[in-house]
Protein backbone atom coordinates (compact mmCIF):
# COMPACT_ATOMS: atom_id res chain seq x y z
CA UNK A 1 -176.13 -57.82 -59.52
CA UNK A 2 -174.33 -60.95 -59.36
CA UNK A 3 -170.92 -61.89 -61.38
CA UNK A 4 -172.57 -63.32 -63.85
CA UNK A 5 -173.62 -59.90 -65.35
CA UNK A 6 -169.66 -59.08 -64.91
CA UNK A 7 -167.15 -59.31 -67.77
CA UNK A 8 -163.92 -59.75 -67.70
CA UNK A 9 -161.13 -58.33 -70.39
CA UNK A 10 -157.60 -56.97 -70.26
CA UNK A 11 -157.35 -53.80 -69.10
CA UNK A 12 -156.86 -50.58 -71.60
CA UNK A 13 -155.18 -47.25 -70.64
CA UNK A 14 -158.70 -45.78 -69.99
CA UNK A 15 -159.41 -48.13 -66.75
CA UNK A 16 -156.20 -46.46 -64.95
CA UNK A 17 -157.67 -44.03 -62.91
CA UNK A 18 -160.68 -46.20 -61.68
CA UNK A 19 -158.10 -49.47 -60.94
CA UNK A 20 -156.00 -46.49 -58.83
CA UNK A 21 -159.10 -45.65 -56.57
CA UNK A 22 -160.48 -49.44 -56.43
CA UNK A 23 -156.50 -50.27 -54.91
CA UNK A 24 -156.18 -47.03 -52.83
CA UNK A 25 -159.64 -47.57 -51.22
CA UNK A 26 -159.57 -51.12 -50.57
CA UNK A 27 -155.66 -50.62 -49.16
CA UNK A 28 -157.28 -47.84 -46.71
CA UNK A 29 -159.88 -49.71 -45.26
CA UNK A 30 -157.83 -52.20 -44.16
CA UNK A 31 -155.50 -49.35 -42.87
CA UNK A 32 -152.89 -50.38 -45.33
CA UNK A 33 -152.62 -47.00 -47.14
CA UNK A 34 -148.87 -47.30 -45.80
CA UNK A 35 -145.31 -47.55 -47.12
CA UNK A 36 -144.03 -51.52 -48.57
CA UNK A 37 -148.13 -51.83 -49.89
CA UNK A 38 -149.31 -51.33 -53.05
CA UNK A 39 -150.77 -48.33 -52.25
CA UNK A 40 -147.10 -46.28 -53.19
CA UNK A 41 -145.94 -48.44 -56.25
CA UNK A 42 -145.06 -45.33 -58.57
CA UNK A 43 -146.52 -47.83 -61.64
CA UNK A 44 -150.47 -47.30 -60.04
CA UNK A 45 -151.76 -44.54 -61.81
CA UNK A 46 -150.48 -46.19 -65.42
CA UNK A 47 -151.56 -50.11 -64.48
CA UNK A 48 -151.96 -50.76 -68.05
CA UNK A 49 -148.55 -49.48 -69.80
CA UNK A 50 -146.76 -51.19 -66.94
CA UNK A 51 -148.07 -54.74 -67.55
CA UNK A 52 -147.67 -53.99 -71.42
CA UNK A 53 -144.16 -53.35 -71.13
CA UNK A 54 -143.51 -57.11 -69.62
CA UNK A 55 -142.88 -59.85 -70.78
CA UNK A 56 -145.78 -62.32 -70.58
CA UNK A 57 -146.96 -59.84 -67.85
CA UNK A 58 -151.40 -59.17 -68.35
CA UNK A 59 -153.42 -57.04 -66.29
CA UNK A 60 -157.46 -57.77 -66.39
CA UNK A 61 -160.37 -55.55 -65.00
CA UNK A 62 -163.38 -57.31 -64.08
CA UNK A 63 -166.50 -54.89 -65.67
CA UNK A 64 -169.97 -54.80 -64.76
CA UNK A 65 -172.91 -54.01 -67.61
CA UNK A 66 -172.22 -50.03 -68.26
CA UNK A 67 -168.60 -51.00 -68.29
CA UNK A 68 -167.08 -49.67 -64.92
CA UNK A 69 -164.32 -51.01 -63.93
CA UNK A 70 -165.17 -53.16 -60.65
CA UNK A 71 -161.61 -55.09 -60.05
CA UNK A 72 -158.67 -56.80 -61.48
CA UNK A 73 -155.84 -58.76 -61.30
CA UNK A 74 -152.63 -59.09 -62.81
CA UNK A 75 -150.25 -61.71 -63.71
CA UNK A 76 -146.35 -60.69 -64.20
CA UNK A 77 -142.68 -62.29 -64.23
CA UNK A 78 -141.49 -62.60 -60.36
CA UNK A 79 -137.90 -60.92 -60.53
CA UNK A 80 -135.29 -63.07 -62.31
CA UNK A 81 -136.60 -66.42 -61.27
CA UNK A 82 -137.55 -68.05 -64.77
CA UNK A 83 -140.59 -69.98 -64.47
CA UNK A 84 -142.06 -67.98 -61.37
CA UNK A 85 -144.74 -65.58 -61.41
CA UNK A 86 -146.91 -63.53 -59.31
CA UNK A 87 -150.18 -62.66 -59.23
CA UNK A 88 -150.34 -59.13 -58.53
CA UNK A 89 -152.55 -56.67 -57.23
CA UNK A 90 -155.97 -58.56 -56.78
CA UNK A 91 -158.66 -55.99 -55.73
CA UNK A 92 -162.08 -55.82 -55.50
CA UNK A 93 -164.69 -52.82 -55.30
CA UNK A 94 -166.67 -52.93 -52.07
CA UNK A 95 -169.56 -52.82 -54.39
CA UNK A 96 -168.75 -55.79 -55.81
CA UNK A 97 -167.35 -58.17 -53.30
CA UNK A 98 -168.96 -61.30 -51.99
CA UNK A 99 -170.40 -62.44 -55.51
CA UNK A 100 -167.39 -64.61 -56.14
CA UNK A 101 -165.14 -62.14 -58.69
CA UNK A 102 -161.97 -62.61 -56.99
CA UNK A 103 -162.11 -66.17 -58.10
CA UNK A 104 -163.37 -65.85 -61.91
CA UNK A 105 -160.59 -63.50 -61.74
CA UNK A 106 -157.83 -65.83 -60.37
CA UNK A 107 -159.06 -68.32 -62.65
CA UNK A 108 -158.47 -66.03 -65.58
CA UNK A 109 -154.63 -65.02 -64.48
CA UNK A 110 -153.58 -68.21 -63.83
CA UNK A 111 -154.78 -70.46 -67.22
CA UNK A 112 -152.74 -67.49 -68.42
CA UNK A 113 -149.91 -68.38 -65.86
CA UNK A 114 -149.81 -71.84 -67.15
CA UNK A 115 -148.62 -70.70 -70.89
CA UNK A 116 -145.75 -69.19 -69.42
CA UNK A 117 -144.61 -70.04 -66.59
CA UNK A 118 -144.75 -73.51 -64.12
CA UNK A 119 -144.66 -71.38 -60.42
CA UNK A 120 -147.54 -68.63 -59.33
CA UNK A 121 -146.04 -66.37 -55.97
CA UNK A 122 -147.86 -64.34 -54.22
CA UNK A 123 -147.41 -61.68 -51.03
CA UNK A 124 -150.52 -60.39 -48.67
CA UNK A 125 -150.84 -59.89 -45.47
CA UNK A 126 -152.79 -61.91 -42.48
CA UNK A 127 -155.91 -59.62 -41.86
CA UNK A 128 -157.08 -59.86 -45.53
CA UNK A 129 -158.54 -63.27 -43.81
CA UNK A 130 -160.93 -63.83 -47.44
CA UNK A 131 -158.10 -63.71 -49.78
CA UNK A 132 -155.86 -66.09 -47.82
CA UNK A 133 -159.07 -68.67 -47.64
CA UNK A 134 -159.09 -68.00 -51.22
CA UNK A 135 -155.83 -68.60 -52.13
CA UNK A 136 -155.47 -71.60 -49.85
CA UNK A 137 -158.58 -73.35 -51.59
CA UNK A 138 -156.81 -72.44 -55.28
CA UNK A 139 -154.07 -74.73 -54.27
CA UNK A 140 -151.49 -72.30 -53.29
CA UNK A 141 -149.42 -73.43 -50.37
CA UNK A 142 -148.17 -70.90 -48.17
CA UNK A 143 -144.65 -70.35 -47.61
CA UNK A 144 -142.12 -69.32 -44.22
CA UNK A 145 -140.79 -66.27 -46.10
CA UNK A 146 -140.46 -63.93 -48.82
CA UNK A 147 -139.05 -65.38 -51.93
CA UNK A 148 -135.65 -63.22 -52.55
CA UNK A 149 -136.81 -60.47 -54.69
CA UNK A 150 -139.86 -59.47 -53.16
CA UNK A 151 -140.61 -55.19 -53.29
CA UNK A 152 -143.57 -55.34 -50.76
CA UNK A 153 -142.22 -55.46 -47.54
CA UNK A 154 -145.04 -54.68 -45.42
CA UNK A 155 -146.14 -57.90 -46.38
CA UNK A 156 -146.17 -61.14 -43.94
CA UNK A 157 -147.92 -64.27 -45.56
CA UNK A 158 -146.24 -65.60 -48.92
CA UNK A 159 -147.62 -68.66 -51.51
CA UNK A 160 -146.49 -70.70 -54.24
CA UNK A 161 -148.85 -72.68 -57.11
CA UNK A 162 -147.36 -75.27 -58.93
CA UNK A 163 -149.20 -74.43 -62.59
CA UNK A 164 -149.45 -77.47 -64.40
């Protein structure tokens, strides 16, 4: 099955509990299931009323054909910086990795970055060696620290996007 079977739509209160597992599992086999990760944000059971609540804040599942949820993405304000961003919690089921979702998915988030906002920020960590190829061949340029504000501090490799 390749991505071009997959789908991709905002997420609804119903893909919850299958976004929870997809971010627990992939956090725990990178051993990350560990405090300043995703993996204890109190918001991860109820993905979809969180990012509803924000401001120009989305959250999108990527779906295969019988409609299970397979990843997602999210897009929300950074802080109390105006104009920044961050693209938040981009995982991938081990099913469906390699096929090039993570991308359709990061295109998604940020052409719906550039409506609101002119920075993209972003935290992960060094050993999640396919995301930072990833985010280095979007454009984003990495940084020498956390921007002030940041609530995941297990994290150790930090980019900026310019959206324009």
């Amino acid at each position: 099955m390749g991505v071009e079977t997959m789908r991709i739509r905002e997420m609804e209160e119903r893909d919850n509990q299958a976004m929870e597992q997809i971010i627990k599992r992939s956090l725990e086999s990178f051993d990350l299931d560990i405090p300043g990760t995703a993996y204890f944000d109190p918001q991860l059971s109820s993905l979809a009323q969180f990012y509803k609540k924000q401001t120009h804040a989305k959250y999108w599942v990527a779906v295969n054909e019988q409609d299970e949820v397979v990843g997602g993405v999210g897009i929300a304000p950074f802080g109390q910086k105006k104009g920044i961003c961050e693209l938040q919690k981009l995982y991938i089921a081990s099913s469906a990795q390699g096929m090039g979702l993570s991308k359709e998915l990061m295109r998604v988030a940020l052409d719906y970055a550039k409506e609101h906002y002119t920075h993209c920020y972003l935290e992960t960590l060094k050993k999640l060696e396919s995301a930072n190829a990833l985010y280095s061949k979007l454009g984003f340029q990495q940084l020498e620290k956390a921007l002030a504000g940041s609530e995941h501090n297990a994290m150790e490799v930090w980019y900026i996007k310019e959206l324009s």
